[in-house]
Protein backbone atom coordinates (compact mmCIF):
# COMPACT_ATOMS: atom_id res chain seq x y z
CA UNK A 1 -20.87 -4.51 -35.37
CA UNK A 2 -18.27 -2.25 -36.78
CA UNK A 3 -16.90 -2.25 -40.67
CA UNK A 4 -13.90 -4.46 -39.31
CA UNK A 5 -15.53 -7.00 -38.15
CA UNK A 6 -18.03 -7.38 -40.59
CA UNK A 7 -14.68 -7.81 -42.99
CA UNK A 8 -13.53 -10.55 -40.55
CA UNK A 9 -16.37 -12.34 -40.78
CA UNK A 10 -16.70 -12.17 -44.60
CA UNK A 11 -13.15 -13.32 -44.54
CA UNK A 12 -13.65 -16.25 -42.83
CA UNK A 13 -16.64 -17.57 -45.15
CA UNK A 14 -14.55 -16.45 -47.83
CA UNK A 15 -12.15 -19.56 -46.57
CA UNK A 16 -14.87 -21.93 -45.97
CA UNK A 17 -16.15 -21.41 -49.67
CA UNK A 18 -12.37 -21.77 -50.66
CA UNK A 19 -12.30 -24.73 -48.80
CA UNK A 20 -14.38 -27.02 -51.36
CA UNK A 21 -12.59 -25.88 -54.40
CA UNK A 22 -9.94 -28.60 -56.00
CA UNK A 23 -6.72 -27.85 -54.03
CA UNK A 24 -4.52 -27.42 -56.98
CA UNK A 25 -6.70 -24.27 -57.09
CA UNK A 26 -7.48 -23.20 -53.76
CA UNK A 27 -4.49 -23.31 -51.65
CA UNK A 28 -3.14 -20.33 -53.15
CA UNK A 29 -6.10 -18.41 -52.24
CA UNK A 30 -6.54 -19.88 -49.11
CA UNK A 31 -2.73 -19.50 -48.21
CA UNK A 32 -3.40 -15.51 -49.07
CA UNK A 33 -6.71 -15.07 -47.17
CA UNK A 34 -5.45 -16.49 -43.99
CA UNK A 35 -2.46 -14.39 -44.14
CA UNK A 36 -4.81 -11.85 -44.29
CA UNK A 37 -7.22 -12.71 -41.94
CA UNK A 38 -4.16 -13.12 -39.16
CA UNK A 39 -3.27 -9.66 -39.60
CA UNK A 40 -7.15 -8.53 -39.38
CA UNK A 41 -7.31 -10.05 -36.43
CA UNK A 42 -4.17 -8.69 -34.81
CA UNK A 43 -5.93 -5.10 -35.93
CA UNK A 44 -8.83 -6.32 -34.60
CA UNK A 45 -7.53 -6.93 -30.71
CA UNK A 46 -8.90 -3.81 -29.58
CA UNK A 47 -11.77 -2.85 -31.19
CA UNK A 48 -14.86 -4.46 -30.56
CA UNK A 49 -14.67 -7.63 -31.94
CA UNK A 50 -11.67 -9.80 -30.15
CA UNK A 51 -10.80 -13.29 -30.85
CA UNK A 52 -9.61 -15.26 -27.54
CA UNK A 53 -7.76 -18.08 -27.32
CA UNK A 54 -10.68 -20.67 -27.91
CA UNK A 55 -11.21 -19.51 -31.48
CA UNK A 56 -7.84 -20.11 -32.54
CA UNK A 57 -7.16 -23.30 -30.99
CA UNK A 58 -10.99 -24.57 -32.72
CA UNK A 59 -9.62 -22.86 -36.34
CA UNK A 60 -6.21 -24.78 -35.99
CA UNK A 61 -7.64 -27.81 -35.07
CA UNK A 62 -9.94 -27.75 -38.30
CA UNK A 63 -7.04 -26.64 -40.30
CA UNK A 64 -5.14 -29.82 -39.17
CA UNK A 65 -8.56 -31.66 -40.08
CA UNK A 66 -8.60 -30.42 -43.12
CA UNK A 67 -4.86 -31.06 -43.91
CA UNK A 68 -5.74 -35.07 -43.06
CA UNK A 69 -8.95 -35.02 -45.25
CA UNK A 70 -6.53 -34.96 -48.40
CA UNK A 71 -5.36 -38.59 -47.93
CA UNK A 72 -9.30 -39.64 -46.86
CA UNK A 73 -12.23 -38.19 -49.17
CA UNK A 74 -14.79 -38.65 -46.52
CA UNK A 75 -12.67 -37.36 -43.82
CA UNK A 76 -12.45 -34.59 -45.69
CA UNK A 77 -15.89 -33.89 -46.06
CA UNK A 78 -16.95 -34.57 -42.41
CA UNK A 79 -13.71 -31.66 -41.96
CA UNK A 80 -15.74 -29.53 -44.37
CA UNK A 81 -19.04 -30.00 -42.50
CA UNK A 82 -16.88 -29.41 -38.82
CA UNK A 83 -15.70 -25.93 -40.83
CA UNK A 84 -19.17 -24.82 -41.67
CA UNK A 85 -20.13 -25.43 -38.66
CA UNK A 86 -17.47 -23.30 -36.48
CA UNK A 87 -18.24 -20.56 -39.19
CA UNK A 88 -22.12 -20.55 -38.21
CA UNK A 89 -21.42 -20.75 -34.51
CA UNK A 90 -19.08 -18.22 -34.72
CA UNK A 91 -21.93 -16.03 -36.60
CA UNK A 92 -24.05 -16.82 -34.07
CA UNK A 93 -21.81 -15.72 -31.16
CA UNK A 94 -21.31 -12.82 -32.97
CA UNK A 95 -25.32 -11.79 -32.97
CA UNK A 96 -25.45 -12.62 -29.57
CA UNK A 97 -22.90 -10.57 -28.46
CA UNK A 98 -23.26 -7.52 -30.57
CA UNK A 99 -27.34 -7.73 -30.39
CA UNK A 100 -28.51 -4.06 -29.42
CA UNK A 101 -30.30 -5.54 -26.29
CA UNK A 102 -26.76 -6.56 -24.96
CA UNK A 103 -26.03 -3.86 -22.05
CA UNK A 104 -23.82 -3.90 -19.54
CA UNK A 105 -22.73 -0.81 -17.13
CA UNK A 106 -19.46 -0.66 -14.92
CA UNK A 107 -18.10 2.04 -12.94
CA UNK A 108 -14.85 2.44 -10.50
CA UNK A 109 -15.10 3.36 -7.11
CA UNK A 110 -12.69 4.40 -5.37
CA UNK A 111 -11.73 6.31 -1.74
CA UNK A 112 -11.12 9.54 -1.15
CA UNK A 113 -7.59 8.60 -0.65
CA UNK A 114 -5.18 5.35 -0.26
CA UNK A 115 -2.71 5.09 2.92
CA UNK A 116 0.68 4.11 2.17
CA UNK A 117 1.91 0.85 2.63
CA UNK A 118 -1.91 -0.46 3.62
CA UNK A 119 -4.22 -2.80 1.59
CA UNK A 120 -6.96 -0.04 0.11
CA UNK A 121 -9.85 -1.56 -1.19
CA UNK A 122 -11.55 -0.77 -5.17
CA UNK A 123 -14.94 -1.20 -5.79
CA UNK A 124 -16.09 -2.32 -9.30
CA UNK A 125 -19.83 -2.07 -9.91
CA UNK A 126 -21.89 -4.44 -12.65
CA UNK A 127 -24.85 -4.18 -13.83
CA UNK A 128 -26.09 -6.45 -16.53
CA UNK A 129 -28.97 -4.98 -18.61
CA UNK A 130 -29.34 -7.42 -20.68
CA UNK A 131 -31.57 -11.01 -21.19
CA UNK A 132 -28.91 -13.35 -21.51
CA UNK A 133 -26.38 -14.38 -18.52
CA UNK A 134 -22.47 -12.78 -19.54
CA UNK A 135 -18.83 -14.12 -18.83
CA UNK A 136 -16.99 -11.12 -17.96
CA UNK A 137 -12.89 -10.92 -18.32
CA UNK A 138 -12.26 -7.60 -16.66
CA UNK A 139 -8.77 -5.53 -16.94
CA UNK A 140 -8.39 -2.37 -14.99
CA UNK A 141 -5.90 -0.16 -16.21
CA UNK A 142 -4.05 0.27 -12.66
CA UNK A 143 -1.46 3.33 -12.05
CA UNK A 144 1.74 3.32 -13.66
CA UNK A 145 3.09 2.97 -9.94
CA UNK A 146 1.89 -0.29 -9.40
CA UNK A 147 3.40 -1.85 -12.85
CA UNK A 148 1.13 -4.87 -12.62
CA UNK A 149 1.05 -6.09 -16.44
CA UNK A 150 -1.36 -9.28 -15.47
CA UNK A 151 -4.09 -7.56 -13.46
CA UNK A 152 -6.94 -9.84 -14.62
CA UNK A 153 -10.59 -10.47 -13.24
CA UNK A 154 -13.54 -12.84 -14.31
CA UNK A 155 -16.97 -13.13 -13.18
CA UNK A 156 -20.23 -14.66 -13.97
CA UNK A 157 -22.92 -12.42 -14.52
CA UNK A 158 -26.79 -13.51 -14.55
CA UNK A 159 -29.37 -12.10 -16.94
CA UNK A 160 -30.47 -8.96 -15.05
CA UNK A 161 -27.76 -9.38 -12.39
CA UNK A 162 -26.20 -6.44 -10.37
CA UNK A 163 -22.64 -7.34 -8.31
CA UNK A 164 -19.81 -5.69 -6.71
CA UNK A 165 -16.30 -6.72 -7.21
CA UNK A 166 -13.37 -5.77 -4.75
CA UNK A 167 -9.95 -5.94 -4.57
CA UNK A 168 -7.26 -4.39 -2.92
CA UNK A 169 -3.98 -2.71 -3.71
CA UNK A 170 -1.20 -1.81 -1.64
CA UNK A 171 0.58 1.34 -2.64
CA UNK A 172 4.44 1.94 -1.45
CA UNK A 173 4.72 5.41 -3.02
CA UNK A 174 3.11 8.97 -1.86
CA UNK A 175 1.79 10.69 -4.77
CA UNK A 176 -0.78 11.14 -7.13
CA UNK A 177 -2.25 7.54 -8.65
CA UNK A 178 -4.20 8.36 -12.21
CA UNK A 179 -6.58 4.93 -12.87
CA UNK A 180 -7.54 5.11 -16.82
CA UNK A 181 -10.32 2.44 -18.40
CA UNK A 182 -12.21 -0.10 -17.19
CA UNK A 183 -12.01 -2.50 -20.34
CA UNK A 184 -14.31 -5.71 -20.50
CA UNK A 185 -14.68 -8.48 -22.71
CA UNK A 186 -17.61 -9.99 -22.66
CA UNK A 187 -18.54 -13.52 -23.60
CA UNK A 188 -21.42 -15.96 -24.35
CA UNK A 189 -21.78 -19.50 -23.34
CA UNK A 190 -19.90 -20.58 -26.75
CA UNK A 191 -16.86 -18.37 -26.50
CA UNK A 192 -15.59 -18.52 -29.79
CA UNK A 193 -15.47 -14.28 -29.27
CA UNK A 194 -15.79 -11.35 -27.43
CA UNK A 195 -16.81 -7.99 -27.48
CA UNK A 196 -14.58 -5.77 -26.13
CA UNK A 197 -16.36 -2.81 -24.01
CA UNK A 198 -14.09 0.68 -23.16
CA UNK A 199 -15.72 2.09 -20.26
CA UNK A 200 -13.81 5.69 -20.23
CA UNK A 201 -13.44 6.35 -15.98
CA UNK A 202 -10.21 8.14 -15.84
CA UNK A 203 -9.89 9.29 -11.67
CA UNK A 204 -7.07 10.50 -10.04
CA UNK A 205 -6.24 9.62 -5.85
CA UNK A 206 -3.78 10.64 -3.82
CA UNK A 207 -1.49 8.49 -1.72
CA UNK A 208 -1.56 9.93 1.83
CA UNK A 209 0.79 8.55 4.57
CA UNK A 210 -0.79 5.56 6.62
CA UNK A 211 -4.64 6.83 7.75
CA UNK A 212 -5.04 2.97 8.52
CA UNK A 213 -2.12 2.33 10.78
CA UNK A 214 -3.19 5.96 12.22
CA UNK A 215 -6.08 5.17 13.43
CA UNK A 216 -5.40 1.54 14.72
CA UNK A 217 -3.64 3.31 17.40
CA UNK A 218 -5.95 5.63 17.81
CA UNK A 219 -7.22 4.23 20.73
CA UNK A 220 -3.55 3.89 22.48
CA UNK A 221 -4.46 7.73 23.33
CA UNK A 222 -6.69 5.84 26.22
CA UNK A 223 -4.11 3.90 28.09
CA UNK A 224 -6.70 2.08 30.21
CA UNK A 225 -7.73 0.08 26.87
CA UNK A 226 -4.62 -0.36 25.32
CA UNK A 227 -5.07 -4.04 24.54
CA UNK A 228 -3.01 -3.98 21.27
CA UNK A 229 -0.10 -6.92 21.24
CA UNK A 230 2.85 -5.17 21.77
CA UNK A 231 1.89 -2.39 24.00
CA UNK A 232 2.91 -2.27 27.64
CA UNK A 233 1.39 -0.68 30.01
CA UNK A 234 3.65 1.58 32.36
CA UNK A 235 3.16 2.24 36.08
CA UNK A 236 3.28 5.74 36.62
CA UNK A 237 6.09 7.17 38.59
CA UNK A 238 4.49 9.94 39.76
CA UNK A 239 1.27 12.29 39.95
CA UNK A 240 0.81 15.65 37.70
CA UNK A 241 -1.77 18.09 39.20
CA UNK A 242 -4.25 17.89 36.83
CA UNK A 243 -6.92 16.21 38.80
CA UNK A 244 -9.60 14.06 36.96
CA UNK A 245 -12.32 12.12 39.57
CA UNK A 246 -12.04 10.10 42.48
CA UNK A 247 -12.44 6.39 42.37
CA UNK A 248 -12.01 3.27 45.08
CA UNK A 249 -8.67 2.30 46.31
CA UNK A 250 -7.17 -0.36 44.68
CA UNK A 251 -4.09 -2.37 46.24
CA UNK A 252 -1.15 -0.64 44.99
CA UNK A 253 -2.20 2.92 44.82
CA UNK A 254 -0.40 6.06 46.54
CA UNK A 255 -1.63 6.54 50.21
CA UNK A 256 -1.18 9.91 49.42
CA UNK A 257 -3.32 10.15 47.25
CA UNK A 258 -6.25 9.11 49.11
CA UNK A 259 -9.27 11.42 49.58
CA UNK A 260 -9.99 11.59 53.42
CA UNK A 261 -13.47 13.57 53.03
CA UNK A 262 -14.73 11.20 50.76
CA UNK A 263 -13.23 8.21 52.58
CA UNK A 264 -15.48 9.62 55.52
CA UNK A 265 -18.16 9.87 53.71
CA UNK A 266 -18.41 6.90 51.95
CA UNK A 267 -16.60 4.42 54.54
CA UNK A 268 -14.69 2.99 52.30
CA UNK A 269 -10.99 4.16 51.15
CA UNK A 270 -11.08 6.63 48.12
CA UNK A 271 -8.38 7.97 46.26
CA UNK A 272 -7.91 11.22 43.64
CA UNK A 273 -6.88 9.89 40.24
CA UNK A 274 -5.05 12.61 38.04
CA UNK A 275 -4.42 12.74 34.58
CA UNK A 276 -1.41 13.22 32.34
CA UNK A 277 -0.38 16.97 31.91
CA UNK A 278 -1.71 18.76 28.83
CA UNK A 279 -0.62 21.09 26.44
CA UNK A 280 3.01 19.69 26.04
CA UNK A 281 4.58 20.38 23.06
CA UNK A 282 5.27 16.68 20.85
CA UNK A 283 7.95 17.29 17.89
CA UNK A 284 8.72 14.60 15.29
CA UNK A 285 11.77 15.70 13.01
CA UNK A 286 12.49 13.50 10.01
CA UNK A 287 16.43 13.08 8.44
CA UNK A 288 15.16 12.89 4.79
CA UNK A 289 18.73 12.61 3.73
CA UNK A 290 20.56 9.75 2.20
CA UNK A 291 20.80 7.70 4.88
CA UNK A 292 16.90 7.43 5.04
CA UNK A 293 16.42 6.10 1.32
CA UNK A 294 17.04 2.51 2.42
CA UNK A 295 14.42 0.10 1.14
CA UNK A 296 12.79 -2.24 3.23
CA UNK A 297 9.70 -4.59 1.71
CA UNK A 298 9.14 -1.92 -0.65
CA UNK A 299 9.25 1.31 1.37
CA UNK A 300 12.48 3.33 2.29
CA UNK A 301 12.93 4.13 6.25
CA UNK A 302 11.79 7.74 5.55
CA UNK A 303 8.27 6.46 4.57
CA UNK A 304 8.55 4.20 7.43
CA UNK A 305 9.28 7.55 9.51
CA UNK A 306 6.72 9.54 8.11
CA UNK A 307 3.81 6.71 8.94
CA UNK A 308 4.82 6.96 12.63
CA UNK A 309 5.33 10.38 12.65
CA UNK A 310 1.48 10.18 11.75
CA UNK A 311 0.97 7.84 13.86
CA UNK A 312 2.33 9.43 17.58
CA UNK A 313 1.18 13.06 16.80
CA UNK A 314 -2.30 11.81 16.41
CA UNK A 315 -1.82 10.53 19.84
CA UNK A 316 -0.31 13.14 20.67
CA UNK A 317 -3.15 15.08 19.95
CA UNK A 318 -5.71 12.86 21.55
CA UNK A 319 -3.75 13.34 24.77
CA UNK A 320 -4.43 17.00 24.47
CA UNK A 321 -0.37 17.79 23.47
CA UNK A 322 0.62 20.53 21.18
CA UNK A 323 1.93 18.59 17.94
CA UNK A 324 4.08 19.67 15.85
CA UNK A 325 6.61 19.08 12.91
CA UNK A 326 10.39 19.49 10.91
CA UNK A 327 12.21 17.47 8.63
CA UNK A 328 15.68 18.31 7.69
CA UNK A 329 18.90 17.14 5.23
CA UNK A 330 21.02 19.16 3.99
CA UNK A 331 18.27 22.38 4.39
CA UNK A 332 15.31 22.48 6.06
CA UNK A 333 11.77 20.90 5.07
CA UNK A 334 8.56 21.15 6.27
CA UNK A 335 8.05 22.86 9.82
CA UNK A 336 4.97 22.82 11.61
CA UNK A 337 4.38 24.43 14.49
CA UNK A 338 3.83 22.64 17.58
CA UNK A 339 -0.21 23.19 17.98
CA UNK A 340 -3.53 21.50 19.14
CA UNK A 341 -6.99 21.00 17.75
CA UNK A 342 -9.08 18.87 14.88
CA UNK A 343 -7.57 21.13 12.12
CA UNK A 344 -3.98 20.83 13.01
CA UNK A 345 -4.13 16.58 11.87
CA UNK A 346 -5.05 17.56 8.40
CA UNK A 347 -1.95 20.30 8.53
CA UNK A 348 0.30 17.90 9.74
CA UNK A 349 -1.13 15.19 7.27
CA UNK A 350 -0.88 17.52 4.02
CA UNK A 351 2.65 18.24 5.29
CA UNK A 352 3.84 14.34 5.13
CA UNK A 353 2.51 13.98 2.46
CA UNK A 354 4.64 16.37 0.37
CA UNK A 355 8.02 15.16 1.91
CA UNK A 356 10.90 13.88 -0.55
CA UNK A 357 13.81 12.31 0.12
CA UNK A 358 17.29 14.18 -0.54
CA UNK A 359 20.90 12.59 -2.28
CA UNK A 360 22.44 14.77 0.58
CA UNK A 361 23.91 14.00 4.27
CA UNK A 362 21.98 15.61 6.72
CA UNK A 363 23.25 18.50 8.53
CA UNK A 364 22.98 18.25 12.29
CA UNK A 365 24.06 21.97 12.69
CA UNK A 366 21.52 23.03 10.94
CA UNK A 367 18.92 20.99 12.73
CA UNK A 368 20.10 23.08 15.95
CA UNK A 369 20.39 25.97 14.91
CA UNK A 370 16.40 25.42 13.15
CA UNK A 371 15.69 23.85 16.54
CA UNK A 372 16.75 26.87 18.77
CA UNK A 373 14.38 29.53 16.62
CA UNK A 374 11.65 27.15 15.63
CA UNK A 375 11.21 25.07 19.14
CA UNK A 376 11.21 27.94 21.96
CA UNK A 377 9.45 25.84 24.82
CA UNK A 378 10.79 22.31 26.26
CA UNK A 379 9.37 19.72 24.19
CA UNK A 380 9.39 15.98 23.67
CA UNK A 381 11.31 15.64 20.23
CA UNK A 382 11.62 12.13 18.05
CA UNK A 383 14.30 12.22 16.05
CA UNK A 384 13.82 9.61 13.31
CA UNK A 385 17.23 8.85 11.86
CA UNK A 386 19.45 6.31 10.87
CA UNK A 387 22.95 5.12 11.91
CA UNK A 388 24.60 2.20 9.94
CA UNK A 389 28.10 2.56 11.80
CA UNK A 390 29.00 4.11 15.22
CA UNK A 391 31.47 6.79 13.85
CA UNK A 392 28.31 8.24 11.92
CA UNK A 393 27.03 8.67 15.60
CA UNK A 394 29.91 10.07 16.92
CA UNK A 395 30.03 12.35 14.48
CA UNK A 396 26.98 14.22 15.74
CA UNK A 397 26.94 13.26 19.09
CA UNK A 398 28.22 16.92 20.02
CA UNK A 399 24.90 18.01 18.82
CA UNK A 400 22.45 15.64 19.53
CA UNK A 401 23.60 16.61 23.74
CA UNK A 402 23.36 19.70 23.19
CA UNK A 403 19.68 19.35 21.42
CA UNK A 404 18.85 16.66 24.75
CA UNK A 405 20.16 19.71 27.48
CA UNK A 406 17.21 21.98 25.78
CA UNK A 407 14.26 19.27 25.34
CA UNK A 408 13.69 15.50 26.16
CA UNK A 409 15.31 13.77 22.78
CA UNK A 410 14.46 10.32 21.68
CA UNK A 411 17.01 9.35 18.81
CA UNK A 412 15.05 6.66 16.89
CA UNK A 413 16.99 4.47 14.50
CA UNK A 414 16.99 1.37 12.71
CA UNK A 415 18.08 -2.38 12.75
CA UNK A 416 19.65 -3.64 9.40
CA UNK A 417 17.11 -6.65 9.18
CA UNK A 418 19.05 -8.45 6.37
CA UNK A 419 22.28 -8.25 8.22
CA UNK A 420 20.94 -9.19 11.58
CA UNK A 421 18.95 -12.26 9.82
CA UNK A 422 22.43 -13.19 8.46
CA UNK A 423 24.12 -13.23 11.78
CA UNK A 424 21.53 -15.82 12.83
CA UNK A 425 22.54 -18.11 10.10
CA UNK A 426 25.19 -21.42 10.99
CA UNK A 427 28.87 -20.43 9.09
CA UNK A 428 30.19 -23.58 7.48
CA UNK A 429 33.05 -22.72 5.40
CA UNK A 430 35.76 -19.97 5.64
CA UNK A 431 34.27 -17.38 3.31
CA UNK A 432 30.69 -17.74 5.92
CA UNK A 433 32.66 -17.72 8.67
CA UNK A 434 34.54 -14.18 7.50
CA UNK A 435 31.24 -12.78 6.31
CA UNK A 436 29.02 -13.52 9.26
CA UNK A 437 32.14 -12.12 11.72
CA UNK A 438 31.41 -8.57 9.71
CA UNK A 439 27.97 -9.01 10.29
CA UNK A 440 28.01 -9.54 13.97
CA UNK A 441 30.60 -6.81 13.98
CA UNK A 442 27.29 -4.45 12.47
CA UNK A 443 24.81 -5.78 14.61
CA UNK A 444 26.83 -5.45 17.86
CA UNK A 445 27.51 -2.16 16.09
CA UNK A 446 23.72 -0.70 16.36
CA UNK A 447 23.96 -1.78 20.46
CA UNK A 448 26.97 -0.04 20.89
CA UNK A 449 25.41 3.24 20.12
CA UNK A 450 22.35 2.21 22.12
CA UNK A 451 24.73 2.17 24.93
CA UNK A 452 26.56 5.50 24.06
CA UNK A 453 23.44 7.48 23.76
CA UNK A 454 22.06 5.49 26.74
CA UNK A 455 25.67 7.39 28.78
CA UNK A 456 24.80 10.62 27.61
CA UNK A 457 21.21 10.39 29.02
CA UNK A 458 19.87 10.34 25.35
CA UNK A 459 16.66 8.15 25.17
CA UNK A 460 16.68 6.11 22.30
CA UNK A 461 14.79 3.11 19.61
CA UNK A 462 16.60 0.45 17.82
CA UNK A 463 13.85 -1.06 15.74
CA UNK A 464 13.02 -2.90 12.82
CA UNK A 465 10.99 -0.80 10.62
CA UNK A 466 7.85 -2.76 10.64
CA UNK A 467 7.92 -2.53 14.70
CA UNK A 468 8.39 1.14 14.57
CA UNK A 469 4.86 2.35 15.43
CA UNK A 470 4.07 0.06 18.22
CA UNK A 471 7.62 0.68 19.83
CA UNK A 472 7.35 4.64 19.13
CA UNK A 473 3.96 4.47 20.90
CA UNK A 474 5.56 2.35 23.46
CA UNK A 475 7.69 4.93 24.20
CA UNK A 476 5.93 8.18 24.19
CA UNK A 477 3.16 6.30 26.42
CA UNK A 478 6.11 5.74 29.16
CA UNK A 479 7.68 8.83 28.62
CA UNK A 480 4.25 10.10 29.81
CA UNK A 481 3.89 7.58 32.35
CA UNK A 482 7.34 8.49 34.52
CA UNK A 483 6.57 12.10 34.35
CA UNK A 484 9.59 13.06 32.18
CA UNK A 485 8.61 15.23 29.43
């Protein structure tokens, strides 16, 4: 027990021996010692020794005993005798807690990295070393990012008893997280303290776009077991050459395709499957300008943009395309070239990662002229973008045909949620009736360029930005499927 608390604890017998004395005498003293001892304790809140809320409400109910036993003798004695006896128990808690057989170890683990916008789970591990069963009040000190100010846990913990606690956290920020003490207070079955234990674990974890949602449609790469809600299977339009076995004739294949040699020798109809073409080159450019800082449930579009961008080059890559990168505003970002392979995820990854949004418009010119050097072959580009009114379209229109003449462009933008939930809503007086007119006016907005792009033979996706994986996926999977890339 440190100096402190010993000084605490002196204090407090100090007002029980006070206590007896005639009051003419003693409420002076008394008056100054629990002054004193107030502003020991407030010292006292993170050391060691901490007095929860059980100790003070047991103290002012005593004092309020006491105050009564000045119009009663024996009521004051039988307060006296209540006093004494919170003092002892409180001496007692106090051995039990700070006895040297009293152990208790804790550690923090964590991932080698959180995904953005996902649930992550945190391990904390107990082990109580010591004969007596614990109450345990733990507070994590959580990154600054999350600014959680209640973060609170409690658990039980046996005599001898090892556990695991979990919980999650859901980070809306990429960055670096720093996660500083693990600080316990530990309590008896009396609970008129605690001991306060520091366990010093300061650990540092990155925040990496979405490895969850990445690998949840993983297995879209396979389009015979895409069972995911959502995803729609497209009948393919046409064959590649790439051949990959022969199988039975099902009702609705190509009679052209069937196998006559194997049909003979079997004597039953077969048919060549072929797979999707390989090595196509997959681009996903990201407007990190203004426009893209919108938040929606915590995450601006561009993260939303970045976690699909994550999302359809790993699918890319499973479908044996050449991936590849560039994010623009008002000057060019990252650029990745448009490659295969296990090592060219982690590239791709590590680039995401260290994107930042720009206070700037984005400059379409630019984006061409990057295009034009950076992209030499025909590739399938996703432009992930966002229009709020159809002059902003117009604007760039020019360019955007000109970048769809040299590759296969799908302009992917997003619906205003708030405004389009608005539009839904009944009007019922003239200032509704004005303001839900504007909003239909945005919403019908957003189709209109749909349709405008749709002229121009500019593929496009108006989605809402928690549907922007699934319908991205959608897309590149029927993009595949009609043979157009």
């Amino acid at each position: 027990m440190s100096k402190r608390s010993l000084y605490l604890l002196l204090g407090l017998l100090a007002v029980f021996g006070l206590s007896f004395l005639p009051l003419g005498i003693a409420a002076p003293l008394l008056y100054a010692l629990r002054l004193a001892l107030i502003v020991a304790a407030s010292q006292l809140a993170l050391k060691p020794l901490h007095l929860p809320r059980r100790f003070f409400i047991v103290l002012g109910s005593l004092v309020v005993f006491l105050a009564l036993g000045m119009a009663a003798s024996w009521l004051l004695v039988m307060a006296q005798v209540a006093l004494f006896l919170f003092l002892a128990l409180v001496v007692v808690d106090a051995i039990l807690l700070f006895h040297p057989k009293i152990k208790l170890k804790a550690a923090r683990k964590l991932p080698k990295l959180f995904s953005l916008s996902d649930p992550n789970s945190i391990k904390l591990e107990l082990d109580n070393q010591s004969p007596v069963a614990l109450s345990l009040e733990i507070i994590d000190e959580l990154p600054l990012q999350f600014q959680k100010r209640d973060f609170q846990l409690f658990h039980q913990l046996q005599k001898g008893e090892k556990d695991t606690l979990v919980y999650e956290l859901k980070p809306l920020e990429r960055g670096e997280y720093v996660f500083r003490n693990i600080n316990i207070f530990l309590r008896s079955k009396l609970g008129l303290i605690e001991r306060h234990i520091i366990v010093e674990q300061e650990q540092t974890i990155p925040v990496y776009p979405s490895i969850i949602q990445m690998r949840k449609y993983e297995l879209l790469a396979l389009a015979r077991i895409s069972i995911f809600p959502g995803v729609k299977k497209m009948r393919r339009l046409g064959n590649s050459y790439e051949f990959e076995q022969i199988r039975n004739y099902v009702k609705g294949d190509d009679f052209r395709s069937i196998n006559w040699k194997a049909t003979s020798r079997r004597n039953e109809l077969m048919v060549n499957q072929y797979e999707d073409e390989r090595s196509q080159q997959v681009f996903c450019v990201i407007d990190k300008g203004r426009s893209m800082k919108m938040p929606f449930e915590g995450l601006s579009l561009m993260d939303y943009a970045i976690n699909s961008s994550l999302v359809i080059l790993n699918i890319a890559l499973q479908k044996h395309d050449k991936a590849g990168l560039m994010s623009f505003s008002d000057k060019i970002g990252s650029t990745v070239k448009a490659e295969s392979g296990p090592k060219h995820l982690r590239t791709i990854l590590e680039a995401l990662y260290r994107e930042k949004e720009r206070n700037f418009e984005a400059n379409y010119e630019l984006l061409f002229q990057a295009s034009r050097r950076f992209i030499r072959r025909r590739s399938l580009i996703f432009l992930y973008t966002n229009f709020e009114s159809f002059s902003a379209m117009q604007r760039v229109l020019p360019i955007l045909r000109r970048i769809n003449h040299l590759h296969l462009l799908v302009v992917v933008f997003f619906e205003n949620t708030e405004i389009q939930d608005y539009a839904k809503q009944e009007a019922y007086d003239t200032e509704m009736i004005y303001n839900w007119t504007i909003a239909q006016k945005f919403v019908e907005e957003k189709q209109r360029i749909v349709r405008e792009l749709r002229q121009y033979g500019i593929q496009s996706i108006l989605t809402r930005p928690e549907d922007l994986s699934i319908n991205t996926v959608n897309k590149y999977l029927e993009l595949k499927a009609r043979g157009l890339i």
